[in-house]
Protein backbone atom coordinates (compact mmCIF):
# COMPACT_ATOMS: atom_id res chain seq x y z
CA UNK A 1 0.00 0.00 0.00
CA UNK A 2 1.56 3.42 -1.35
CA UNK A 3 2.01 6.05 1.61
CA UNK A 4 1.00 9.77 0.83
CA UNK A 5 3.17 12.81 1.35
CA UNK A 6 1.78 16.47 1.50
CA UNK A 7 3.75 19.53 1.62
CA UNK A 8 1.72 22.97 1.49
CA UNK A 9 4.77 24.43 -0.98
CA UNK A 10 5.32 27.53 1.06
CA UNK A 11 4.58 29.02 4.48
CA UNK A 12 1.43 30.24 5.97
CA UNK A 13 3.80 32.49 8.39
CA UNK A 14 4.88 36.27 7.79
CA UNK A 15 8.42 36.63 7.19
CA UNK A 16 8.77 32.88 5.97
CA UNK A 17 8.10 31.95 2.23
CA UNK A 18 4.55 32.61 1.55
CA UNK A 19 4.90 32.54 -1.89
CA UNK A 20 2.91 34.36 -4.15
CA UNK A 21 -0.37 36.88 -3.77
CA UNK A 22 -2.78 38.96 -5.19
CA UNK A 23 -5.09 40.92 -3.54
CA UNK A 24 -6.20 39.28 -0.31
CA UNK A 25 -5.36 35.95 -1.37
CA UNK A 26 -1.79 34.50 0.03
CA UNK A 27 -0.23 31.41 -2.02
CA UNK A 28 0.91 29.93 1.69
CA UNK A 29 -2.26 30.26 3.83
CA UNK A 30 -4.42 29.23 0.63
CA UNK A 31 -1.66 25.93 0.43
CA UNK A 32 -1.91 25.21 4.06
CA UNK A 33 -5.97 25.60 4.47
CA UNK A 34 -6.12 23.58 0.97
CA UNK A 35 -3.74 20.59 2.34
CA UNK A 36 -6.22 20.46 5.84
CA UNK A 37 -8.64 19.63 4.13
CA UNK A 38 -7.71 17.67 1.78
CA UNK A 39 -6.01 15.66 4.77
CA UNK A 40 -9.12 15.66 6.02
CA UNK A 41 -11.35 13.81 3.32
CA UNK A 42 -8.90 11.65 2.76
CA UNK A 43 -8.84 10.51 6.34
CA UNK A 44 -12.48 10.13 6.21
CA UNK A 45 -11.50 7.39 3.39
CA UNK A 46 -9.36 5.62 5.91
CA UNK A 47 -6.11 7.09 4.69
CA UNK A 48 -3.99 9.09 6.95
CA UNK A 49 -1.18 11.32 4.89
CA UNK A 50 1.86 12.69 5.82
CA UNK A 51 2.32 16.26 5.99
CA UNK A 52 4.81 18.81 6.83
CA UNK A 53 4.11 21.60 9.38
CA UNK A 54 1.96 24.59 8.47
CA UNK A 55 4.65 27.49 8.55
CA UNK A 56 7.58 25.58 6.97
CA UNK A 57 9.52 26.55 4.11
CA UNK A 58 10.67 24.76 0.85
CA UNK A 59 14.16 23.33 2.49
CA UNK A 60 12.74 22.47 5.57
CA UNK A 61 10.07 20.16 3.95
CA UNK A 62 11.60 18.27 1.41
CA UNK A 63 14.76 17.84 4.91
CA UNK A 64 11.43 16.48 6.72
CA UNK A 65 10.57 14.34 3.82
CA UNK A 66 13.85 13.04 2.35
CA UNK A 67 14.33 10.20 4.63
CA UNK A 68 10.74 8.86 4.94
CA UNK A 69 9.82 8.68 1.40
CA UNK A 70 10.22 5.78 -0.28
CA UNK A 71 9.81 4.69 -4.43
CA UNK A 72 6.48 3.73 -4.09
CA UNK A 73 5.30 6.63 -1.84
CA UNK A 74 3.07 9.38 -3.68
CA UNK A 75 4.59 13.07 -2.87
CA UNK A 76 2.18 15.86 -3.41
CA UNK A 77 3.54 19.44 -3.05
CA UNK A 78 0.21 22.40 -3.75
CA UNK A 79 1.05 25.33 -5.05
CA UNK A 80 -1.13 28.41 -7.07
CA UNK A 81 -0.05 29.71 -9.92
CA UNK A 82 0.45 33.27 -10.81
CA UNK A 83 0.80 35.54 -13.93
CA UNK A 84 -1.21 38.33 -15.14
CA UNK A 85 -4.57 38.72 -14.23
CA UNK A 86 -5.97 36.73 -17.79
CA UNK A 87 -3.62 33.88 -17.21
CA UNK A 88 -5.92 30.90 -16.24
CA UNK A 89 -5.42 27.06 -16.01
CA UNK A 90 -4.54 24.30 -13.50
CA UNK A 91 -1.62 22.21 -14.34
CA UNK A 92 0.54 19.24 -12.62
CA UNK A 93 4.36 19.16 -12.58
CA UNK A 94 6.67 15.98 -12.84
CA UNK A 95 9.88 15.19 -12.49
CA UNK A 96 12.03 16.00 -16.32
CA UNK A 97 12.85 12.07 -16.04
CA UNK A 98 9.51 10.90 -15.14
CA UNK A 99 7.73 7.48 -14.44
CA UNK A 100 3.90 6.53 -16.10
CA UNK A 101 2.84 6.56 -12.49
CA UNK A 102 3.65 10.22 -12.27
CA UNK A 103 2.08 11.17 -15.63
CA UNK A 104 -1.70 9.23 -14.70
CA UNK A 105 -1.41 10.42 -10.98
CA UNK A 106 -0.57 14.43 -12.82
CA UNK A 107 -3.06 14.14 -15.27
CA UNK A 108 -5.98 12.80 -13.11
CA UNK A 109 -5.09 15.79 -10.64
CA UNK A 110 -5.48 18.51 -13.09
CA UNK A 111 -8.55 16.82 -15.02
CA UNK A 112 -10.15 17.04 -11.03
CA UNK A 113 -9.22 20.57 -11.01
CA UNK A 114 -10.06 21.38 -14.06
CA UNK A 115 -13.93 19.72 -13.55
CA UNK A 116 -14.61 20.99 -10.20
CA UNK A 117 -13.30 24.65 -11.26
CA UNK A 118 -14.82 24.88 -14.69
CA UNK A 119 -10.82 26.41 -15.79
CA UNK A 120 -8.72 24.81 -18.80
CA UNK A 121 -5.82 22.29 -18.18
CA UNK A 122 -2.45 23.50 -18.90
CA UNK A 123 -0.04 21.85 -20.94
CA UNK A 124 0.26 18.09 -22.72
CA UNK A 125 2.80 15.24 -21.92
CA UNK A 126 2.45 12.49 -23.95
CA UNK A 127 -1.14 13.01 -24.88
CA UNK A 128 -2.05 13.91 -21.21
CA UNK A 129 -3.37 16.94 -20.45
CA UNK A 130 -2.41 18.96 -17.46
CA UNK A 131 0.69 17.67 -17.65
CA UNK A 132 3.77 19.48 -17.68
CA UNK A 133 7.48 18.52 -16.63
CA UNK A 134 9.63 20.62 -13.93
CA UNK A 135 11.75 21.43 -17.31
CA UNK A 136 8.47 24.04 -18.44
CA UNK A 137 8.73 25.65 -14.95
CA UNK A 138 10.44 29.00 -14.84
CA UNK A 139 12.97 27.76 -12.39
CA UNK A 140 13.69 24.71 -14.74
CA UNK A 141 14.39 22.82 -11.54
CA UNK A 142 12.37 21.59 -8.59
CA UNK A 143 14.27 20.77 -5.19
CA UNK A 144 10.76 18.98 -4.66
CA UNK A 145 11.20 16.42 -7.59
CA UNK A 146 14.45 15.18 -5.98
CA UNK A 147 12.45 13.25 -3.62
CA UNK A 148 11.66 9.56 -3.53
CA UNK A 149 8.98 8.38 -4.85
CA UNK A 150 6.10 9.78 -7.71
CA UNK A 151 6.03 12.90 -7.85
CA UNK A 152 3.88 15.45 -8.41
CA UNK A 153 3.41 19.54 -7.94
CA UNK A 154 0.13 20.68 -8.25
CA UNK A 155 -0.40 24.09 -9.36
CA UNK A 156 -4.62 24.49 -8.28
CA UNK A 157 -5.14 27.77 -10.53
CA UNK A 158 -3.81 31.44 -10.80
CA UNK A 159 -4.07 33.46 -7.55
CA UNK A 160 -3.55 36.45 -10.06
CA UNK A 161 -6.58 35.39 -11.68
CA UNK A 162 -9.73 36.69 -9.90
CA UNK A 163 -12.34 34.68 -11.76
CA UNK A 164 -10.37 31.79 -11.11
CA UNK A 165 -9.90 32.71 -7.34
CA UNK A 166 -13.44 33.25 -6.53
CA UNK A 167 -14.63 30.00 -8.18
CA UNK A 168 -11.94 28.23 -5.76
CA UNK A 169 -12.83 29.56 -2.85
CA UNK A 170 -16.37 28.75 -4.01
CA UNK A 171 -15.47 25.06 -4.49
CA UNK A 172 -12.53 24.62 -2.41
CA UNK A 173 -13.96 21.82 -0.21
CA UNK A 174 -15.90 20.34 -3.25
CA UNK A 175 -12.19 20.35 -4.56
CA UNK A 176 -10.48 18.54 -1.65
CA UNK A 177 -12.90 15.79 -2.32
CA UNK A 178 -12.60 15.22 -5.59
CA UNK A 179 -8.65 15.04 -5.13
CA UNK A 180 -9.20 13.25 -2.14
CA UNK A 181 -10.61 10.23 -4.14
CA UNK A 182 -8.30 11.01 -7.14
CA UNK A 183 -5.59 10.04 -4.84
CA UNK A 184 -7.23 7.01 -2.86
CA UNK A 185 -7.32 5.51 -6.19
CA UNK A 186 -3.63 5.35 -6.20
CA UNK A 187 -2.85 3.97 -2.81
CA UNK A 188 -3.65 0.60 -3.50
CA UNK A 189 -1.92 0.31 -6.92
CA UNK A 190 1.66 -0.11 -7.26
C-alpha cells in the first residue's frame, strides 16, 4: 500500500516563504488551508497522509521528507499559480525524467481541477493533459522532484486570476474531495 506525502509548498507564516499573492489571497495560507482539508477527506476514506508543518519553508520540507519517502510513496507538493490577471489554467508538474505513475497520478489531478473549477488544463505530456514537466517551470528545476517516490506539484489555478480565485474559494472543499478520491485511487496500486 503506497504512503501519501503532502507539503503545502510555502509558508502560511509572515516573514517565511509565503509565496505568491494577489489581492487578499496568500499562495501559503491558501496551500496550508487547501492541504487540511484535503487531509481531512482523505482521512475520512481511511487514509492518513503525511504532511509537513503549516509554517515551513521549501528546504525544511523536502529535509522532513527526504528520509521517509520511499519509491512507491506518492509526494504531493500544492502550489497556485500566478501571472497576469488573464492567465488561467490548473496544471501538474513531474519530475524532467519521469515514471507513467507520475504522468496518470498528474493528469488525473489537473482533469479534477479542471472539472470541479470549470478552468482549462495547462499543458500536454504524452497526450495527457495537465501535464507538464519541472523542465516548463520557470525555475527549470524543482528541489521537490528530488524526492523519492512519484512525484507530483500541483499548481490548483492562478491566484492572479480573480475569476479563477473566486470560483476556488467557491469550491474549495468540493475540490479537496474530488482530489481526495483522485488520490485514494492510487494507494492501493503499485
Amino acid at each position: 500500500m503506497r504512503k501519501i506525502f503532502i507539503s503545502s509548498g510555502h509558508s502560511n507564516k509572515p516573514g517565511r516563504d509565503m509565496g505568491a499573492s494577489s489581492g487578499p489571497n496568500i499562495e501559503g495560507v491558501l496551500s496550508v488551508e487547501f492541504r487540511k482539508m484535503l487531509v481531512q477527506e482523505l482521512n475520512k476514506l481511511g487514509i492518513s497522509p503525511i504532511v509537513d508543518s503549516d509554517n515551513t519553508i521549501l528546504s525544511e520540507s523536502t529535509n522532513f521528507f527526504k528520509n521517509i519517502t520511499s519509491p512507491d510513496s506518492i509526494v504531493l507538493d500544492i502550489h497556485f499559480n500566478s501571472g497576469p490577471p488573464t492567465a488561467t489554467g490548473t496544471e501538474t508538474l513531474i519530475p524532467g525524467e519521469n515514471t507513467e505513475v507520475e504522468r496518470r497520478i498528474a493528469n488525473e489531478l489537473s482533469k479534477c481541477v479542471s472539472e470541479t473549477l470549470s478552468i482549462p488544463m495547462r499543458g500536454t505530456l504524452n497526450g495527457l493533459k495537465g501535464v507538464k514537466t519541472e523542465l516548463d517551470s520557470h525555475h527549470g528545476r524543482l528541489g521537490w522532484m528530488r524526492l523519492r517516490g512519484e512525484n507530483v506539484l500541483m499548481e490548483i489555478c492562478f491566484i492572479s486570476n480573480p475569476s479563477e480565485m473566486e470560483k476556488y474559494h467557491l469550491k474549495k472543499l468540493d475540490l479537496a474531495k474530488s482530489v481526495a478520491l483522485c488520490l485514494s485511487r492510487w494507494v492501493g496500486s503499485n
